[in-house]
PDB file of N, CA and C in Angstrom:
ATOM      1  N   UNK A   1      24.060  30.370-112.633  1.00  0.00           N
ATOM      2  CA  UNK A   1      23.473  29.456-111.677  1.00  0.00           C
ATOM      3  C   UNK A   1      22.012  29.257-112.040  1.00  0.00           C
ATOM      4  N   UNK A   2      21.535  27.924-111.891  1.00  0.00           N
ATOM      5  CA  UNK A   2      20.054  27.627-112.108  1.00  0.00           C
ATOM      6  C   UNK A   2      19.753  28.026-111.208  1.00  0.00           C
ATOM      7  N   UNK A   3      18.244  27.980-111.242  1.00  0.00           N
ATOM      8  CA  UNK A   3      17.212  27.586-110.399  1.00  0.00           C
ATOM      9  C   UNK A   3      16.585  26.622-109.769  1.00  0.00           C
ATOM     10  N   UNK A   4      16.605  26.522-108.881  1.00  0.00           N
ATOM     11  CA  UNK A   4      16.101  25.045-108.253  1.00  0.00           C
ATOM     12  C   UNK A   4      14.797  24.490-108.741  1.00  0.00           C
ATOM     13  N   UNK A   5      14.817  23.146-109.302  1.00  0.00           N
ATOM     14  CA  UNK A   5      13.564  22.637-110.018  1.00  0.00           C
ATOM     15  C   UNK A   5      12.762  22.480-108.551  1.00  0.00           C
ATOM     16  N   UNK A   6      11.048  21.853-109.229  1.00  0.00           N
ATOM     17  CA  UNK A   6      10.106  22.241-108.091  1.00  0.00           C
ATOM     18  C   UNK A   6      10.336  21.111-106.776  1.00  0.00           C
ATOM     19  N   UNK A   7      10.961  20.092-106.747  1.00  0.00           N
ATOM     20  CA  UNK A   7      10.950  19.382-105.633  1.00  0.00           C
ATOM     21  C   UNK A   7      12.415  20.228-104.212  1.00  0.00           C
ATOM     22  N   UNK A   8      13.034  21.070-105.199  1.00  0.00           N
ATOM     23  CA  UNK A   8      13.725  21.927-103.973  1.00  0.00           C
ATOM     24  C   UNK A   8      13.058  23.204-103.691  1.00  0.00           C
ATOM     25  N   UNK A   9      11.904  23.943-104.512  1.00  0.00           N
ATOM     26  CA  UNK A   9      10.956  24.640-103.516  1.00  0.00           C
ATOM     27  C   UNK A   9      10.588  24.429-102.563  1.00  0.00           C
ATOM     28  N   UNK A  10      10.482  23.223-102.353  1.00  0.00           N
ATOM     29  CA  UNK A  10       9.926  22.401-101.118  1.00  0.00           C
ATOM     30  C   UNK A  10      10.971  22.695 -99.961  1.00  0.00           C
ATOM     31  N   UNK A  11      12.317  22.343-100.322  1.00  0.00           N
ATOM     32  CA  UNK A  11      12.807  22.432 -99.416  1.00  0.00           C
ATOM     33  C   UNK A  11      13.757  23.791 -99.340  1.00  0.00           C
ATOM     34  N   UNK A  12      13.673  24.174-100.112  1.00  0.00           N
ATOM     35  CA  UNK A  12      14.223  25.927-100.268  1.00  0.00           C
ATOM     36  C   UNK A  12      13.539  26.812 -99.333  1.00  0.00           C
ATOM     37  N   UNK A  13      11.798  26.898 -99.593  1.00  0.00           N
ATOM     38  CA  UNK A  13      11.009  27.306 -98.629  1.00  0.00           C
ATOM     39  C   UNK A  13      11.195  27.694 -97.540  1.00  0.00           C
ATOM     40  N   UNK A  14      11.350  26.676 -96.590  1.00  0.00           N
ATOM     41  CA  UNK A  14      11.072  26.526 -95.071  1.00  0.00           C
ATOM     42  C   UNK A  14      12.589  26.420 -94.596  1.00  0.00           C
ATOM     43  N   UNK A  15      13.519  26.469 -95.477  1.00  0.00           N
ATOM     44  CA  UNK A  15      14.934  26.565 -94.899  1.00  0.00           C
ATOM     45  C   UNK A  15      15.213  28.373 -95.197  1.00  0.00           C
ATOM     46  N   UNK A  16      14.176  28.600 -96.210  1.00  0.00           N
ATOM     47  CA  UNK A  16      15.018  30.548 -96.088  1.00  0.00           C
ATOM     48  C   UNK A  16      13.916  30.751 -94.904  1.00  0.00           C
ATOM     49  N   UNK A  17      12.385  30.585 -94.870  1.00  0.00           N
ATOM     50  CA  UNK A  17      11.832  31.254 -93.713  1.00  0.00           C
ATOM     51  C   UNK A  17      12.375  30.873 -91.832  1.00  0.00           C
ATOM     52  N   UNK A  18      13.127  29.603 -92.082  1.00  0.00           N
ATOM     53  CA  UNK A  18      13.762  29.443 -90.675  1.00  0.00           C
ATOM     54  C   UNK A  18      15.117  30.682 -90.896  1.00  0.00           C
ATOM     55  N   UNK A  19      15.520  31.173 -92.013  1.00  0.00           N
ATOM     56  CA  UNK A  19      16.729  32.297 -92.072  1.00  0.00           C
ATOM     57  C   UNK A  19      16.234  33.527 -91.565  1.00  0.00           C
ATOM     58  N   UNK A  20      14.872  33.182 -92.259  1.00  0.00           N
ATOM     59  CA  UNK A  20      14.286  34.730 -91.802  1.00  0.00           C
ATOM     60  C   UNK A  20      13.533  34.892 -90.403  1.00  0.00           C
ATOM     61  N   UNK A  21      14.283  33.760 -89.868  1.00  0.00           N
ATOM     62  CA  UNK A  21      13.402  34.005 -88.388  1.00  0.00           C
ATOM     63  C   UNK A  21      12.358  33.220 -88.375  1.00  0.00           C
ATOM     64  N   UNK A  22      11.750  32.373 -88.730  1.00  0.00           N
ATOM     65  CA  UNK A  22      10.172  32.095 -88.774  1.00  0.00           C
ATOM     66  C   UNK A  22      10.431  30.434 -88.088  1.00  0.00           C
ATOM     67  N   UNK A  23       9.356  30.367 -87.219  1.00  0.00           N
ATOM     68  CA  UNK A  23       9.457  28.574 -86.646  1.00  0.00           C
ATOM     69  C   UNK A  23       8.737  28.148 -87.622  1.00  0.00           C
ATOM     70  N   UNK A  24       9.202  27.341 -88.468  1.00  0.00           N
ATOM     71  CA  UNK A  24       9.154  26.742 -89.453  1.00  0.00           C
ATOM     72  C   UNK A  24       9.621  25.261 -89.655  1.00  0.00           C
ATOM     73  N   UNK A  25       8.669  24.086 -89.204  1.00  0.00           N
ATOM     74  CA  UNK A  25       9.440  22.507 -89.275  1.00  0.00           C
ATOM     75  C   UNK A  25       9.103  22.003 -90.891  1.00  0.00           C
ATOM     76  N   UNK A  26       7.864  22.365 -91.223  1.00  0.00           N
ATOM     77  CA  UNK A  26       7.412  21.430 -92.908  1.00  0.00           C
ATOM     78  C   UNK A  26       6.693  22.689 -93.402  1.00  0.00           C
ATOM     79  N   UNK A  27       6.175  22.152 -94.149  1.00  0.00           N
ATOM     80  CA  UNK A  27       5.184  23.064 -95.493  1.00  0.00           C
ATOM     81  C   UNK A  27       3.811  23.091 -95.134  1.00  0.00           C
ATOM     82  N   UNK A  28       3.828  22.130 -93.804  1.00  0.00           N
ATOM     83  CA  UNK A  28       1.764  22.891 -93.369  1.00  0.00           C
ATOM     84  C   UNK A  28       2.149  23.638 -92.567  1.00  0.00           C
ATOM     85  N   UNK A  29       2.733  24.482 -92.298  1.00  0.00           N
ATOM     86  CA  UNK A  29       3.344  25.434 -91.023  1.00  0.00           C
ATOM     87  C   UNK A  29       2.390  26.852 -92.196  1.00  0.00           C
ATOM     88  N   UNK A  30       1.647  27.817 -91.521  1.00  0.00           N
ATOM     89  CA  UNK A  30       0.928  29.038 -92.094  1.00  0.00           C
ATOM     90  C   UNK A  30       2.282  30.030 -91.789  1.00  0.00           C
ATOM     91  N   UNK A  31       2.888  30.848 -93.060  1.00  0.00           N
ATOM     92  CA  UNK A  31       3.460  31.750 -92.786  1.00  0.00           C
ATOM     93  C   UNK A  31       3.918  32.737 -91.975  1.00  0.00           C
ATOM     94  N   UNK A  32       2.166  33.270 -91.428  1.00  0.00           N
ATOM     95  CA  UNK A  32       1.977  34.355 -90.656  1.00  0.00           C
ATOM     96  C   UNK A  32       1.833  33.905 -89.018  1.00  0.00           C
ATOM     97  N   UNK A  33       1.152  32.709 -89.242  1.00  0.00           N
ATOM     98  CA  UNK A  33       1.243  31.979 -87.671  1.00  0.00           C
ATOM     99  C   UNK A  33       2.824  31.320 -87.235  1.00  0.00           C
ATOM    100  N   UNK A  34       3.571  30.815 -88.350  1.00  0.00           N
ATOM    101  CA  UNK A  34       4.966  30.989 -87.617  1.00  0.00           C
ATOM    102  C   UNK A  34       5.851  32.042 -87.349  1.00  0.00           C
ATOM    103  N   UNK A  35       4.820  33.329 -87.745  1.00  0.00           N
ATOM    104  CA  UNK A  35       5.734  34.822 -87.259  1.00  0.00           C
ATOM    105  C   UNK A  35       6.015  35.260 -88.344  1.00  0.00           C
ATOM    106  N   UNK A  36       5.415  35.298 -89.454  1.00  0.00           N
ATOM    107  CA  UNK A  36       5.391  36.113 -90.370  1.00  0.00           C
ATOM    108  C   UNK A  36       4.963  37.854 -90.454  1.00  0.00           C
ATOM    109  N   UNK A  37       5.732  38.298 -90.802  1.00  0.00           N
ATOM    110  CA  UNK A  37       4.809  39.754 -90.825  1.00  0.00           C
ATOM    111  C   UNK A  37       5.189  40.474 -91.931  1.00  0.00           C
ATOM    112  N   UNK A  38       4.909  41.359 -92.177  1.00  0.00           N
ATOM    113  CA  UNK A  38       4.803  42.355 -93.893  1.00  0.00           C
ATOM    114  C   UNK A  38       6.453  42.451 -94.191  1.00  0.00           C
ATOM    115  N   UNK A  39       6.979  42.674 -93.257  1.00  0.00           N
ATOM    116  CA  UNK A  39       8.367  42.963 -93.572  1.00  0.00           C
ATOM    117  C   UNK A  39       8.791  41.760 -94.190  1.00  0.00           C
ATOM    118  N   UNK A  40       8.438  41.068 -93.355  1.00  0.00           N
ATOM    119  CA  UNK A  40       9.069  39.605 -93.868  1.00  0.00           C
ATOM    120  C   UNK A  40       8.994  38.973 -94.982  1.00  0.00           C
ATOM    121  N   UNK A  41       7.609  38.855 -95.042  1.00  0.00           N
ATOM    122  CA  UNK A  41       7.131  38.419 -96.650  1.00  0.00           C
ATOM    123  C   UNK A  41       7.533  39.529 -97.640  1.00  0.00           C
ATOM    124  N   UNK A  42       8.128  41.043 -97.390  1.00  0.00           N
ATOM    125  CA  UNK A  42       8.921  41.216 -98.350  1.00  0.00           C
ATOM    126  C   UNK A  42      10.030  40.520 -98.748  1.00  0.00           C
ATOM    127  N   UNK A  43      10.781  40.411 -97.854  1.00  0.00           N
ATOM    128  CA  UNK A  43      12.169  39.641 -97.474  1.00  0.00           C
ATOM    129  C   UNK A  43      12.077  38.256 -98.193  1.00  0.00           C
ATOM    130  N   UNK A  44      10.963  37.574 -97.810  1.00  0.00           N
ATOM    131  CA  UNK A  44      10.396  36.343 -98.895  1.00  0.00           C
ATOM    132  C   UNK A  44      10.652  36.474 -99.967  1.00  0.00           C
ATOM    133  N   UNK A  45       9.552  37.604-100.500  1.00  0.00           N
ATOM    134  CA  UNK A  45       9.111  37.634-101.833  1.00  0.00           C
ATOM    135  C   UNK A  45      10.758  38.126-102.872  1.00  0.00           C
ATOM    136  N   UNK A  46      11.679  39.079-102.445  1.00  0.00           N
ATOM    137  CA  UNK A  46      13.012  39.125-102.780  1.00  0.00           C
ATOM    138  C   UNK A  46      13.913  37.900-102.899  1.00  0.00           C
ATOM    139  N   UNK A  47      13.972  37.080-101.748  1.00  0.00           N
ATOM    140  CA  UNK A  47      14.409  35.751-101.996  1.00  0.00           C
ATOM    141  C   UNK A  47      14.273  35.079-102.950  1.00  0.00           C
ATOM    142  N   UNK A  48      12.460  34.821-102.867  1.00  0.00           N
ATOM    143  CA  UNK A  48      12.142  34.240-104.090  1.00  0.00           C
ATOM    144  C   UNK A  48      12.306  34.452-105.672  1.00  0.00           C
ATOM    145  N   UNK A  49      12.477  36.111-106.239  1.00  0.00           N
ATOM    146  CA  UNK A  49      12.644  36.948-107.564  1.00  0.00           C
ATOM    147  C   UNK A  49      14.428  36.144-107.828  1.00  0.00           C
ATOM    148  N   UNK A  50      15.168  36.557-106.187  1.00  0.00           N
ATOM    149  CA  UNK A  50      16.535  35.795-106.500  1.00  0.00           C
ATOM    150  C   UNK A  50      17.350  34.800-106.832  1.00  0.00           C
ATOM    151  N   UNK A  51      16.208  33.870-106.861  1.00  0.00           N
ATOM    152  CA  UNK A  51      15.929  32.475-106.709  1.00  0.00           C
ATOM    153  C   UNK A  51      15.993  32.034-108.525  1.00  0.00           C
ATOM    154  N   UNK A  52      14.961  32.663-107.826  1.00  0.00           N
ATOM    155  CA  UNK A  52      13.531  32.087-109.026  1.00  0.00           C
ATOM    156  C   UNK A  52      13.632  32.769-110.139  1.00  0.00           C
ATOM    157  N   UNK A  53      13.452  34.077-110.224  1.00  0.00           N
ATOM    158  CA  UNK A  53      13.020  34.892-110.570  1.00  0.00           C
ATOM    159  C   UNK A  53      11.782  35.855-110.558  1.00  0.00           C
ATOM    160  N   UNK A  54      11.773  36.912-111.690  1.00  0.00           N
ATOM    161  CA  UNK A  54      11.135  38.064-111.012  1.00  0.00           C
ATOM    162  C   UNK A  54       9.133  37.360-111.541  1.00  0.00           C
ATOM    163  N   UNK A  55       8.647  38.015-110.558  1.00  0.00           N
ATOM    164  CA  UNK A  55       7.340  37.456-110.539  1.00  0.00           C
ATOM    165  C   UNK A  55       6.974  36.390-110.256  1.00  0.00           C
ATOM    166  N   UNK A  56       7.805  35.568-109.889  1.00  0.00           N
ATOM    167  CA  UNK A  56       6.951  33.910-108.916  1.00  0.00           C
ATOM    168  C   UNK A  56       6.268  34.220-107.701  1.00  0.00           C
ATOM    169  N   UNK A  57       6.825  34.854-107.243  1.00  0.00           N
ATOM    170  CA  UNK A  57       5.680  35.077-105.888  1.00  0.00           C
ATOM    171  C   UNK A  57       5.204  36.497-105.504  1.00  0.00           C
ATOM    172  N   UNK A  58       4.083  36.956-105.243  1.00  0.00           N
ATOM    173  CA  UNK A  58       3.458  37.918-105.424  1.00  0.00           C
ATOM    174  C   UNK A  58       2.726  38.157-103.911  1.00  0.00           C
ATOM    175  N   UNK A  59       2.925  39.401-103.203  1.00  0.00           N
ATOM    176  CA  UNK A  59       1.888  39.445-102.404  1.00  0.00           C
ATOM    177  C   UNK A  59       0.839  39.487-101.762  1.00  0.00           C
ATOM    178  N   UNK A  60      -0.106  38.995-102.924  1.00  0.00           N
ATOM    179  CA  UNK A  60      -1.235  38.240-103.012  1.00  0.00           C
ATOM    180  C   UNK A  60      -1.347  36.318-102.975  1.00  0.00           C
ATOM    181  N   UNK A  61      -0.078  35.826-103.675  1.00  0.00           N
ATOM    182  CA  UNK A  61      -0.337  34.593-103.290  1.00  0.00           C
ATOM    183  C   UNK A  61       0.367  34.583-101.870  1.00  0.00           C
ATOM    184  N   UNK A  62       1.223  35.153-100.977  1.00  0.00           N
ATOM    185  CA  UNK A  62       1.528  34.835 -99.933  1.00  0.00           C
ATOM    186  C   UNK A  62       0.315  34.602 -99.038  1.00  0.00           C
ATOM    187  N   UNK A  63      -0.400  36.270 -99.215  1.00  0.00           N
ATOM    188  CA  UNK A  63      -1.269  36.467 -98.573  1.00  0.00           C
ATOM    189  C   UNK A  63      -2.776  35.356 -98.263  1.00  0.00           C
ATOM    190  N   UNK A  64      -2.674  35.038 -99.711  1.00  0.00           N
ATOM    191  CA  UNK A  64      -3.801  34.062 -99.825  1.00  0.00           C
ATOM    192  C   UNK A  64      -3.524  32.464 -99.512  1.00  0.00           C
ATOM    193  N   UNK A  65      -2.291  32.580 -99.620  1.00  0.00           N
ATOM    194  CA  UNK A  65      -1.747  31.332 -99.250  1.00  0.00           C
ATOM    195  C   UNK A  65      -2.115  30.570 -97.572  1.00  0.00           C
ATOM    196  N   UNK A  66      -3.019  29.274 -97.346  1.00  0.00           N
ATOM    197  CA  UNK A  66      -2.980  28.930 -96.289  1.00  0.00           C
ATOM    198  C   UNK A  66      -1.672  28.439 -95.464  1.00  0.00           C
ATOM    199  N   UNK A  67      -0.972  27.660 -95.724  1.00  0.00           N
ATOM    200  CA  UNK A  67       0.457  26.802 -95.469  1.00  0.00           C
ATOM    201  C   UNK A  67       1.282  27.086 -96.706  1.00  0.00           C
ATOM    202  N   UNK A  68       3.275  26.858 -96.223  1.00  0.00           N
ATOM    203  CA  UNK A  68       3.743  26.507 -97.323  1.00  0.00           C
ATOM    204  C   UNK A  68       3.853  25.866 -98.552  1.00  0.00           C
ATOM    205  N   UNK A  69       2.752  25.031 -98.424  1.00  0.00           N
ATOM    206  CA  UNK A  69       2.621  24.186 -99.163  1.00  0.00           C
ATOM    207  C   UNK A  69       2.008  25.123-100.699  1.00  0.00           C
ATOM    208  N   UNK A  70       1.189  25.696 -99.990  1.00  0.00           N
ATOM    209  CA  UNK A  70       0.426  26.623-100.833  1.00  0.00           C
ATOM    210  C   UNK A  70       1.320  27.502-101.484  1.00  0.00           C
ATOM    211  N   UNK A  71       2.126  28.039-100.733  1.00  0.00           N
ATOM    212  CA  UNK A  71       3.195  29.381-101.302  1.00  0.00           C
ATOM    213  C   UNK A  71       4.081  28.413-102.094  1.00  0.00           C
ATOM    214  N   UNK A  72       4.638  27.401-102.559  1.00  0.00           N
ATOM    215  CA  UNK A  72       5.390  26.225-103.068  1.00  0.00           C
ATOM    216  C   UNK A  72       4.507  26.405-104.509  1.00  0.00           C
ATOM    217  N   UNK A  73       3.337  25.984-104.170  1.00  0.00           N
ATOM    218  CA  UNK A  73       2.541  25.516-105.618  1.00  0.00           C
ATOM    219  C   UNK A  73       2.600  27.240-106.518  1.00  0.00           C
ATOM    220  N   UNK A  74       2.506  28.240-105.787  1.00  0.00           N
ATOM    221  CA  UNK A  74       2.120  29.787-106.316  1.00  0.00           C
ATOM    222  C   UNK A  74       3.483  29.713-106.677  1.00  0.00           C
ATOM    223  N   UNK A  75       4.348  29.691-106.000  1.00  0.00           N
ATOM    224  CA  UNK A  75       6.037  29.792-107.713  1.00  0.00           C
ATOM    225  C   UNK A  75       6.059  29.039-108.046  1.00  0.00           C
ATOM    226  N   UNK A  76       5.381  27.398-108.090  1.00  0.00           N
ATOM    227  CA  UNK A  76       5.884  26.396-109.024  1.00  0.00           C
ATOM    228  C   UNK A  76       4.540  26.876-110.531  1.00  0.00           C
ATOM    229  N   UNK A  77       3.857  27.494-109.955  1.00  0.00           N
ATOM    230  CA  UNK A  77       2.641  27.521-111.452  1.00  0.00           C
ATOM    231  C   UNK A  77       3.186  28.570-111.662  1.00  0.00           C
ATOM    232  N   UNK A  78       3.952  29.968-111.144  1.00  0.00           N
ATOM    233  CA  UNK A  78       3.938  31.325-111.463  1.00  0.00           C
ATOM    234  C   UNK A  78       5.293  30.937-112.435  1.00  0.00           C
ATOM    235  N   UNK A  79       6.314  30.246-112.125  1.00  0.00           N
ATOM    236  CA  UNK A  79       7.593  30.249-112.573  1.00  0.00           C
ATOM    237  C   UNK A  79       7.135  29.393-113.989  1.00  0.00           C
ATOM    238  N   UNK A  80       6.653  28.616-114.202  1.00  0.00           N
ATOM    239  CA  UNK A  80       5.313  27.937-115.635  1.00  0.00           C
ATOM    240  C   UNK A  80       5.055  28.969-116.252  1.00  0.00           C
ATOM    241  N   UNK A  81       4.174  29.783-115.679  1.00  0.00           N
ATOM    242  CA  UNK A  81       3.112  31.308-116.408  1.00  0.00           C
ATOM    243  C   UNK A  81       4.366  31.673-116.941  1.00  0.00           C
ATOM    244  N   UNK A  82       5.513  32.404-115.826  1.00  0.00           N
ATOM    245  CA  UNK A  82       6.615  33.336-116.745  1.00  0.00           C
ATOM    246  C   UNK A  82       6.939  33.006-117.733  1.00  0.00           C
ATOM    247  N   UNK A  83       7.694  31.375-118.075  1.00  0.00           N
ATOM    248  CA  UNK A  83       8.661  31.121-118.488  1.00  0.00           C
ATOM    249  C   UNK A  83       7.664  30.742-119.630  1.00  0.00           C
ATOM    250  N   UNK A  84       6.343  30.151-119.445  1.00  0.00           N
ATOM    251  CA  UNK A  84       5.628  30.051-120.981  1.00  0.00           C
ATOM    252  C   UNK A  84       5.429  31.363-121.780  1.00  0.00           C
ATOM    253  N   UNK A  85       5.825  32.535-121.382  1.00  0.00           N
ATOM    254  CA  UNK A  85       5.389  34.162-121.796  1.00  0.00           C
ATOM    255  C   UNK A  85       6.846  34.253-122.712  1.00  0.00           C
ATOM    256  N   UNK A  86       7.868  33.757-121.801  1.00  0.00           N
ATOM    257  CA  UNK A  86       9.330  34.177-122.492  1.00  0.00           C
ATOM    258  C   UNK A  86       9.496  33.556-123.710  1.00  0.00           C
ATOM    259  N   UNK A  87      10.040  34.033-125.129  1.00  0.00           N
ATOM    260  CA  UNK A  87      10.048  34.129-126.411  1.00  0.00           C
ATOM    261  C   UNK A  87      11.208  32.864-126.241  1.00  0.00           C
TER     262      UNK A  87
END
């Protein structure tokens, strides 16, 4: 199975954080203000390795991340970084 290219991050996003509980309508919604908490953004960040793969999202870009929008762009450049490293 692929990976979803970057225009279904978009919508991959905010359909696993409404799984994980989170009020979540679009991608300016802030993680932690729709009920995000540490557990969760583990739960994220696993999603995302499953997804994606391992290292697109990091708990530093969650953290630093203002809106989804932001956490979108941090695996669409991180999943770039990896895959330009791979031989």
């Amino acid at each position: 199975m692929s990976a979803p290219d970057a225009e279904d991050v978009r919508s991959w996003l905010p359909a696993v954080c409404r799984e994980l509980g989170l009020t979540v309508d679009d991608l300016d919604a802030n993680f932690f203000d729709a009920g995000g908490t540490s557990l969760t953004a583990v739960k994220l960040i696993a999603r995302a390795e499953d997804t994606y793969g391992e290292d697109v999202l990091t708990p530093e870009d969650l953290f630093a991340a203002a809106t989804l929008e932001d956490v979108a762009k941090s695996i669409e450049h991180n999943r770039q970084a990896v895959g330009s490293t791979n031989p």
